[in-house]
Protein backbone atom coordinates (compact mmCIF):
# COMPACT_ATOMS: atom_id res chain seq x y z
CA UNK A 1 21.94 7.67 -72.21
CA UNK A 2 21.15 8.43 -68.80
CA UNK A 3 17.67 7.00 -68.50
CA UNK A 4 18.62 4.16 -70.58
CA UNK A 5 21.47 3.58 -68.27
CA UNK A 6 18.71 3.29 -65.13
CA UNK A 7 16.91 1.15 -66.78
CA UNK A 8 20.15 -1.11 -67.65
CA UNK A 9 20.76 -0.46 -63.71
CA UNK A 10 17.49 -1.24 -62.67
CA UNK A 11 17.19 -4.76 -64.86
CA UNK A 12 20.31 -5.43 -63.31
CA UNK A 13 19.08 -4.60 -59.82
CA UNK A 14 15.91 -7.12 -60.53
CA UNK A 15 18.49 -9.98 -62.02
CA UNK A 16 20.18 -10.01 -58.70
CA UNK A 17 17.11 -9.84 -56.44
CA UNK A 18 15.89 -12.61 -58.32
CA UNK A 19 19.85 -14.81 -58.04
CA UNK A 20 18.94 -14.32 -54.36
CA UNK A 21 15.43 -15.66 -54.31
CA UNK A 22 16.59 -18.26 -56.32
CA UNK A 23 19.25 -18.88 -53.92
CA UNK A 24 17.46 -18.60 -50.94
CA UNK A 25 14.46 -21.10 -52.58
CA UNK A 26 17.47 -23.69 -53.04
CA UNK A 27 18.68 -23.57 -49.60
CA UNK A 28 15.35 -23.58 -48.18
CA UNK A 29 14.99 -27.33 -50.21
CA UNK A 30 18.41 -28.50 -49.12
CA UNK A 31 17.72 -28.18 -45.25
CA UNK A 32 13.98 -29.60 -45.93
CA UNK A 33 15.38 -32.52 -47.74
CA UNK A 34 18.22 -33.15 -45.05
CA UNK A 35 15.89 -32.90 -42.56
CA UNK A 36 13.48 -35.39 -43.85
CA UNK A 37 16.23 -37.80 -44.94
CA UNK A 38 17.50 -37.34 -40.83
CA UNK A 39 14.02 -37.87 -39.55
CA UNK A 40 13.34 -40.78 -41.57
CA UNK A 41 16.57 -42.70 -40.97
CA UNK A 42 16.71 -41.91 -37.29
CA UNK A 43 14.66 -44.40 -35.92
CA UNK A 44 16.41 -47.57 -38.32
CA UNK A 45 19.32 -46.26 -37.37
CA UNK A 46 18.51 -46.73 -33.55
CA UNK A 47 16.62 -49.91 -33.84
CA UNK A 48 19.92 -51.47 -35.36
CA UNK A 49 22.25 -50.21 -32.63
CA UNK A 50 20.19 -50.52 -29.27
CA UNK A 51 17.26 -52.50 -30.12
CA UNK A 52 18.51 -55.93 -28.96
CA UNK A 53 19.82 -57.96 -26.39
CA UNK A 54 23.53 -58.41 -25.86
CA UNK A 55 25.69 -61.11 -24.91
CA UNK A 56 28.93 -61.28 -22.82
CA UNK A 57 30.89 -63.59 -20.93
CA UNK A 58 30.88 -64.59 -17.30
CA UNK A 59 33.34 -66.91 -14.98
CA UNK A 60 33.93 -70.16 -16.63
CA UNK A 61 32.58 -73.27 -14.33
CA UNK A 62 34.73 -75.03 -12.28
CA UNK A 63 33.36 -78.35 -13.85
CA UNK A 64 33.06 -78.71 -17.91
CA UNK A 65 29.82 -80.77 -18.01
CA UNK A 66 26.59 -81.40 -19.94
CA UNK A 67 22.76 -82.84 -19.34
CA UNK A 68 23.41 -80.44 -15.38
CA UNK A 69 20.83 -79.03 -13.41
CA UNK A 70 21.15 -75.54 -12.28
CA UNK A 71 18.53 -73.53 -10.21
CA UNK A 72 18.63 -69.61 -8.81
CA UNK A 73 18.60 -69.11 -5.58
CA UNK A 74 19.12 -65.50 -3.96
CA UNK A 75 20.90 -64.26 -7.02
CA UNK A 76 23.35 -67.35 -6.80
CA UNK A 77 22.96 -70.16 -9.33
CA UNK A 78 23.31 -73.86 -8.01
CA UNK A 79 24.70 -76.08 -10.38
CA UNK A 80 24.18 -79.50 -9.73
CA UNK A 81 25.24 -83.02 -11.42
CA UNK A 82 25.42 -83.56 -14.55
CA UNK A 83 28.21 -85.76 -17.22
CA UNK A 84 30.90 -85.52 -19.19
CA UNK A 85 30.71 -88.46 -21.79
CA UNK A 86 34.48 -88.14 -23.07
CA UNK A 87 35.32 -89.06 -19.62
CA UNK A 88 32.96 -91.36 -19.07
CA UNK A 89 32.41 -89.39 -15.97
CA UNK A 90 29.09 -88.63 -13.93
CA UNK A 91 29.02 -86.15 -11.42
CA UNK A 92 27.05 -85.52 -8.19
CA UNK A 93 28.69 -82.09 -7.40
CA UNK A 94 27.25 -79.14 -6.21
CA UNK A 95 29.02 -75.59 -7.61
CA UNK A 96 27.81 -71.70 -6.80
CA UNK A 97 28.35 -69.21 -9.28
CA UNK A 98 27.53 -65.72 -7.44
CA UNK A 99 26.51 -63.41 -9.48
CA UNK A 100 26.89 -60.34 -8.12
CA UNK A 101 30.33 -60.95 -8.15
CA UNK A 102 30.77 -63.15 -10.89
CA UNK A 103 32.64 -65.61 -8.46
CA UNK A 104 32.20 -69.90 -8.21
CA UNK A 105 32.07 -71.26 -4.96
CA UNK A 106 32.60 -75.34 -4.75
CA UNK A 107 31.70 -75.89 -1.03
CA UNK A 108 28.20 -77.09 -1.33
CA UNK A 109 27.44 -80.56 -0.32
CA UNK A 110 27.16 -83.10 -2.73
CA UNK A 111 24.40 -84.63 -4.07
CA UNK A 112 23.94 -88.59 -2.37
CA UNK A 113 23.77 -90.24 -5.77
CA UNK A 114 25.30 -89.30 -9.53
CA UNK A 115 22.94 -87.91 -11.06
CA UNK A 116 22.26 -86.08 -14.97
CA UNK A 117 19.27 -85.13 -16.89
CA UNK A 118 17.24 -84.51 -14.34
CA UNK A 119 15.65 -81.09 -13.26
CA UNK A 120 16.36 -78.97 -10.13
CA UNK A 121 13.56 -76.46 -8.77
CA UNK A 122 13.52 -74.17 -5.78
CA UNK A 123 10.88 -73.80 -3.39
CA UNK A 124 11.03 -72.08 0.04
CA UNK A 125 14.93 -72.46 0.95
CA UNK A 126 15.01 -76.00 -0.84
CA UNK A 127 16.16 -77.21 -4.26
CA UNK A 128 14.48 -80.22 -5.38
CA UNK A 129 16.02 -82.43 -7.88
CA UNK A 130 13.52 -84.89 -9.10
CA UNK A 131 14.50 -87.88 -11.33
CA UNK A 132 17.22 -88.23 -13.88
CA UNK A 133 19.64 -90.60 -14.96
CA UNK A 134 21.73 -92.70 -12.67
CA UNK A 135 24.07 -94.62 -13.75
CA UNK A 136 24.42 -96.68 -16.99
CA UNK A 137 21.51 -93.73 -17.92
CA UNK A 138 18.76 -95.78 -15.73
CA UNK A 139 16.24 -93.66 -15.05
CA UNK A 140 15.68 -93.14 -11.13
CA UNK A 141 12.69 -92.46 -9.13
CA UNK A 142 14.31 -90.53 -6.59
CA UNK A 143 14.14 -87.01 -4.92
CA UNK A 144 16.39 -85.26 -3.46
CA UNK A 145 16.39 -82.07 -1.86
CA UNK A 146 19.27 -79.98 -0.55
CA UNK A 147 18.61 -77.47 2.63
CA UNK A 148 20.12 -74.31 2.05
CA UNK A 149 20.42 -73.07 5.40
CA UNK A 150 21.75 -76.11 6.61
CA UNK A 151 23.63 -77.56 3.28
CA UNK A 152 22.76 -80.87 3.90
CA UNK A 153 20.86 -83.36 1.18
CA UNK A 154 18.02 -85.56 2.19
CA UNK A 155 15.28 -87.91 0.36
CA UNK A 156 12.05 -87.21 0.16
CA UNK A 157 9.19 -89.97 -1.10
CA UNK A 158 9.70 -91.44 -4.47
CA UNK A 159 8.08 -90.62 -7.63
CA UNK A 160 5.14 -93.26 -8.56
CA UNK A 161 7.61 -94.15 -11.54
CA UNK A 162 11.57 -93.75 -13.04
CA UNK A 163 12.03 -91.14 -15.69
CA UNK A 164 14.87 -89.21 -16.93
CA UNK A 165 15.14 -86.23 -19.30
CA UNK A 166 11.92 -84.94 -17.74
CA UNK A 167 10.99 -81.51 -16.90
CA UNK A 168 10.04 -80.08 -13.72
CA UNK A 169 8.61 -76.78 -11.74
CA UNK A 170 6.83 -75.44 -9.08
CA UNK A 171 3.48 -73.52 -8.92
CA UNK A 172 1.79 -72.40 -5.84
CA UNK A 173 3.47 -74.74 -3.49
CA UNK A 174 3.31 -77.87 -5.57
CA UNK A 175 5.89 -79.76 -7.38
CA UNK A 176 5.03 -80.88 -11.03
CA UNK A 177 7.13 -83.39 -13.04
CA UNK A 178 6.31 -83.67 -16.95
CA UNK A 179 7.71 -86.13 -19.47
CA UNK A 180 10.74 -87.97 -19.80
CA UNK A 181 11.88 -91.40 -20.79
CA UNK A 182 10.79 -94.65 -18.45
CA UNK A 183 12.56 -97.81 -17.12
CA UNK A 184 12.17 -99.02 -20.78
CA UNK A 185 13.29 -95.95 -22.46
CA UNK A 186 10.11 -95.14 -23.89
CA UNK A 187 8.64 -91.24 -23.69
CA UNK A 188 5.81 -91.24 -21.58
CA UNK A 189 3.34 -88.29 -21.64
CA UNK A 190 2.52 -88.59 -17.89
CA UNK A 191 2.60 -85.67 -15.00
CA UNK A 192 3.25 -86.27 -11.84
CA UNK A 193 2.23 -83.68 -8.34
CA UNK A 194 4.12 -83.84 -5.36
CA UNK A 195 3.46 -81.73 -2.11
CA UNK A 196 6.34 -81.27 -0.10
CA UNK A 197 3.58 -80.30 3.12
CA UNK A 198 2.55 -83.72 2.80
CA UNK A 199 5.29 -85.88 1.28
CA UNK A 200 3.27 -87.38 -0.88
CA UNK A 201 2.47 -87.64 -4.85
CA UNK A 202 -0.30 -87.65 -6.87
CA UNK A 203 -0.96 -87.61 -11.18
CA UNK A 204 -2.62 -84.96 -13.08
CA UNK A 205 -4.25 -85.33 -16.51
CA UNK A 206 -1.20 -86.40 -19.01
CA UNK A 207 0.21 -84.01 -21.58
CA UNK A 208 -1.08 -84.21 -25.13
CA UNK A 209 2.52 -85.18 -26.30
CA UNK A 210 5.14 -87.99 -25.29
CA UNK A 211 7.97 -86.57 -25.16
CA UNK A 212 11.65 -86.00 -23.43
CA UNK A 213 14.48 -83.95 -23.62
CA UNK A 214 11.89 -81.39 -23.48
CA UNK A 215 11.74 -78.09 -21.17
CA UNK A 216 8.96 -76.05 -19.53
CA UNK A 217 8.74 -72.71 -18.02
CA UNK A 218 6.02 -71.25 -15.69
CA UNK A 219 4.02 -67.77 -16.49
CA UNK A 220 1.21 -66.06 -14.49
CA UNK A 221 0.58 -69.67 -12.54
CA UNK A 222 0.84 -71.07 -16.15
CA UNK A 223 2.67 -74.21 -17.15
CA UNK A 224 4.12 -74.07 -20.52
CA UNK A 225 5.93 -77.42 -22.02
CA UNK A 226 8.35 -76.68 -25.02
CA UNK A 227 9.90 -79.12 -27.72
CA UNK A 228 11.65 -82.54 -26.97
CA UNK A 229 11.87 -85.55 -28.85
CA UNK A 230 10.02 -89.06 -29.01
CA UNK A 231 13.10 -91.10 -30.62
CA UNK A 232 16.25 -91.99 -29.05
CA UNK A 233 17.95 -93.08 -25.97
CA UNK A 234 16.95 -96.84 -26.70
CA UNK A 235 13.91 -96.65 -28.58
CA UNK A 236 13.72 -98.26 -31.94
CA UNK A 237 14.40 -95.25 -35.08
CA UNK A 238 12.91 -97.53 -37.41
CA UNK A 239 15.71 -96.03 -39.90
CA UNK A 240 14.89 -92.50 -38.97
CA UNK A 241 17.39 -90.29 -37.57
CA UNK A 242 16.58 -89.39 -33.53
CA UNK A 243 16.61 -85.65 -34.81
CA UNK A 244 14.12 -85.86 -37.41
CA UNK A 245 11.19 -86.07 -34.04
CA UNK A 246 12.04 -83.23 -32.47
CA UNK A 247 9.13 -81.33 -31.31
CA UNK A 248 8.65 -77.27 -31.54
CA UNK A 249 5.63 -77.79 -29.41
CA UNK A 250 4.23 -75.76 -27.10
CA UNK A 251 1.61 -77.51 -24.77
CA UNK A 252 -0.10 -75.03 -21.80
CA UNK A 253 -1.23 -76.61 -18.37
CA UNK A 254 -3.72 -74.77 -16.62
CA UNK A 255 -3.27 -76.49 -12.66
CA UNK A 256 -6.28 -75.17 -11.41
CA UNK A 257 -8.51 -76.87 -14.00
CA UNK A 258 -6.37 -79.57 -14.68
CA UNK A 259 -6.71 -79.09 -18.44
CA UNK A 260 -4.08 -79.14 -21.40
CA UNK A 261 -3.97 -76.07 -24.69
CA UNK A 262 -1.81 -76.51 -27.59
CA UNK A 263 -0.34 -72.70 -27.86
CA UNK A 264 2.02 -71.28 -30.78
CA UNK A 265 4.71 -73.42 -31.46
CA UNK A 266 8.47 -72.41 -31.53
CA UNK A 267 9.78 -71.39 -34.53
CA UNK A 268 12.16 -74.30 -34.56
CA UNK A 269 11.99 -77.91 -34.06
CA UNK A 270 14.63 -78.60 -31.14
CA UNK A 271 15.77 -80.76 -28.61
CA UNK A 272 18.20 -81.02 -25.36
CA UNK A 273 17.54 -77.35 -25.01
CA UNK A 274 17.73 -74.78 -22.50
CA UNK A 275 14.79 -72.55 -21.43
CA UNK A 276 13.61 -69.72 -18.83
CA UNK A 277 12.08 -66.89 -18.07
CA UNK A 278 12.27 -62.96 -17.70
CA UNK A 279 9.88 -59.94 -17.88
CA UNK A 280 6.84 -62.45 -18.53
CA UNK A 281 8.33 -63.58 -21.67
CA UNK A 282 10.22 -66.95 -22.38
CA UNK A 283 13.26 -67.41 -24.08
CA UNK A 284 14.77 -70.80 -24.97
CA UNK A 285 18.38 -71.35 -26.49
CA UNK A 286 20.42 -74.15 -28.57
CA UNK A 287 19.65 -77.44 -28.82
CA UNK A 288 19.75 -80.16 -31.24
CA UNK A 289 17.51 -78.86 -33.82
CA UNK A 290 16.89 -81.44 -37.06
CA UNK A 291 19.45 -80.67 -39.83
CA UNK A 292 22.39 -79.63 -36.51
CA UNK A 293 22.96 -78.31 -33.18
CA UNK A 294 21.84 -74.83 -32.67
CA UNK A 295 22.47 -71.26 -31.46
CA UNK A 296 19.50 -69.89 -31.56
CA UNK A 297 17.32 -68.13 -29.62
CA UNK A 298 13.56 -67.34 -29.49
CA UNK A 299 11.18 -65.05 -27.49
CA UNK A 300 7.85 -66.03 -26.54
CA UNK A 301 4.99 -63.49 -25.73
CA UNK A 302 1.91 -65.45 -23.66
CA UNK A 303 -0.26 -62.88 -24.20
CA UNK A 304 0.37 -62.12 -27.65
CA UNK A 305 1.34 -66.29 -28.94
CA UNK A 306 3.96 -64.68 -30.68
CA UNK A 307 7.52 -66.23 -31.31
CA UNK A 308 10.22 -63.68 -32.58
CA UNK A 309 14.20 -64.49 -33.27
CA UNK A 310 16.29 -62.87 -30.36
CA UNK A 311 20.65 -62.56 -31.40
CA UNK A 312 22.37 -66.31 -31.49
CA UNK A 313 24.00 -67.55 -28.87
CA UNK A 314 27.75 -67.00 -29.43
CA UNK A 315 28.75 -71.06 -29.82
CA UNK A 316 26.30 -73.39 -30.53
CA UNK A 317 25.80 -76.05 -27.62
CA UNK A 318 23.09 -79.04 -26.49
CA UNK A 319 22.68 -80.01 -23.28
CA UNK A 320 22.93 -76.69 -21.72
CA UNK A 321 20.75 -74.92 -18.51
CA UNK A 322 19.29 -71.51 -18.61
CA UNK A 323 18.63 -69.47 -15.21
CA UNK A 324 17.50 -65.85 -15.46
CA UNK A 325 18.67 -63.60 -12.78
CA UNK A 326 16.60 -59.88 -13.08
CA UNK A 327 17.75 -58.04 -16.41
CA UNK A 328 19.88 -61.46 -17.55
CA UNK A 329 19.80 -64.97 -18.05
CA UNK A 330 22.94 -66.98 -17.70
CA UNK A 331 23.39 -70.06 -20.09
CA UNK A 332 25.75 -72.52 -18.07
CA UNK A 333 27.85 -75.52 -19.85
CA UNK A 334 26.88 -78.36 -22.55
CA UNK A 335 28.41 -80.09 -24.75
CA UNK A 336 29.87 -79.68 -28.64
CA UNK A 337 30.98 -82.77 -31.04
CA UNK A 338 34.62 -82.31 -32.02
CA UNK A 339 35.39 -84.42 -35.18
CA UNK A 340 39.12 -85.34 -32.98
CA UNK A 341 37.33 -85.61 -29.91
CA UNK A 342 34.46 -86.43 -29.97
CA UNK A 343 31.38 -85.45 -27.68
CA UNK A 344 33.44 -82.42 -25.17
CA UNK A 345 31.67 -81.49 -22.25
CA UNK A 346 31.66 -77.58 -21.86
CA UNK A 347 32.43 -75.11 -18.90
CA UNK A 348 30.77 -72.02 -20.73
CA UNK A 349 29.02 -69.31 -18.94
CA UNK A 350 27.45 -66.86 -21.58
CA UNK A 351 25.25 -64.07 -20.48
CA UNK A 352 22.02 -62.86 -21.93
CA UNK A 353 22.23 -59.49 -20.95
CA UNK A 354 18.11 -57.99 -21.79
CA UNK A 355 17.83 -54.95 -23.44
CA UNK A 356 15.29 -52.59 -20.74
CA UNK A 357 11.75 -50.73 -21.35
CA UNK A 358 14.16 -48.27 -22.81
CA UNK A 359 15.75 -50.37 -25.66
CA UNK A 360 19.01 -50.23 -23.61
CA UNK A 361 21.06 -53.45 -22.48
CA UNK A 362 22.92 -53.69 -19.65
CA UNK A 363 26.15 -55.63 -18.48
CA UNK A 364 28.01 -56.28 -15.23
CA UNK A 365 31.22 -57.17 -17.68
């Protein structure tokens, strides 16, 4: 009975030493599993909560209006001219939205002549506003350029012809106007150089597509043309809706040979859009794309000739300006079609805020 009994005792003994292995072999699993169920979700997990830009509200404009100009200046955005078609009303006003302290200022002089769809570009303490519709939407040939220091307007020499809905910027001291509609209301494809040393203008090889409503952006000395349209604003549609030509082109100008390369185009036709720049990338937003009006954004990557989706604009808009100021790009007024109202002219100031090297965005609201 005895040695029976220790070797009842000792089978017992083994049955529980082997529970515990068993045990310990199962917990052992569990934490592996959880661990590699942690480490694999981690990073979707973070790519969906900080791994894109934000947006936020700033201080509404003083003036609802579409079809503006608006330049950067010293971390304080000019906004200049513009309409508001349900008032029938053109403007030639000059308003300063500080934004460091997300404050307007309406003091600035204003412009000599009503002016909208034109283009506004800064260059040494002086915003030049080149072209754009006058009244009746004639195009003008006029520049004007406002003094900072001494906030005072005054004309410089004429462009060599009228256009509206043109694009403009500088590079390396010279002032480069692109596209647009003419006295007849026909896109041209033409570019125009004006040196402000000088006074004087000159043309550069045309751009391989007629087009207005269009927008450009400059990067590394680089002239990049986006979108537009070639139907509308008086030129025969031939039954074809004005929307169904918008462009998601993407034309590069090269200034120092003069030359023209068609890059990656957007990943959306649009229109009557806004665009800019930040970090060496460019970003446009809205528009009138060709099915509707449109909230979306893309990012464009020079080097790489890569567009990628960035997150919608909060309302959709046309006929807006885009001005980035160092981590954020500020998306300034428009216009919406109300089915009661109509075409309403919009005082919205909606803030890109960029997400950092880091992943991380960052607001001032």
């Amino acid at each position: 009975m005895h040695k029976c009994n220790s070797v009842d005792g000792f089978l017992t003994n083994f049955q529980n030493i082997k529970f515990i292995l068993v045990l310990m072999f199962l917990s052992i699993s569990i934490i592996y599993v959880v661990e590699v169920l942690s480490i694999s979700m981690t990073p979707a997990l973070a790519s969906s909560s900080i791994n894109s830009s934000i947006w936020t509200e700033g201080e509404k404009m003083p003036t609802p209006r579409t079809e503006l100009m608006a330049e950067v200046v010293n971390d304080k955005i000019y906004v200049i001219g513009g309409v508001d078609y349900s008032k029938n009303t053109q403007f030639n006003k000059v308003e300063v939205y500080d934004t460091t302290k997300n404050e307007w200022n309406k003091s600035a002089t204003p412009m000599p002549q009503r002016i909208d769809h034109g283009a506004a570009v800064a260059y040494n303490g002086k915003i030049y506003v080149p072209g754009g519709f006058a009244k009746g939407k004639v195009p003008t040939d006029k520049l004007f350029i406002y003094d900072l220091k001494t906030n005072k307007w005054h004309e410089g020499k004429s462009l060599l012809s009228p256009r509206g809905a043109l694009t403009a910027q500088f590079i390396n001291g010279t002032l480069y106007i692109i596209g647009g509609v003419n006295s007849s209301q026909v896109p041209v494809n033409s570019m125009e150089a004006y040196d402000p040393k000088t006074d004087t203008w000159t043309t550069k090889k045309p751009m391989p597509t007629a087009r207005h409503h269009l927008e450009s952006v400059v990067i590394d000395g680089k002239l990049y043309v986006l979108g537009g349209r070639i139907l509308g604003d008086g030129v025969a549609s031939e039954d074809m809706r004005e929307s169904l030509t918008d462009f998601n082109r993407n034309e590069m100008y090269d200034p120092q040979t003069d030359t023209w390369t068609v890059k990656g185009p957007m990943l959306e036709k649009r229109s009557g859009f806004a665009a800019t720049s930040a970090n060496g990338q460019i970003y446009v937003f809205g528009g009138e794309g060709v099915e509707d009006n449109l909230a979306s954004v893309e990012k464009y990557d020079p080097v790489t000739n890569m567009w990628i989706h960035e997150p919608s604009m909060p309302s959709v808009r046309i006929g807006l300006e885009a001005v980035g100021v160092n981590d954020k790009i500020y998306v300034m007024g428009g216009q919406i079609f109300s089915p009661k109202s109509g075409l309403v002219a919009l005082d919205t100031n909606e803030i890109f805020n960029l997400k950092n090297n880091n992943g991380s965005s960052h607001s001032n609201k």
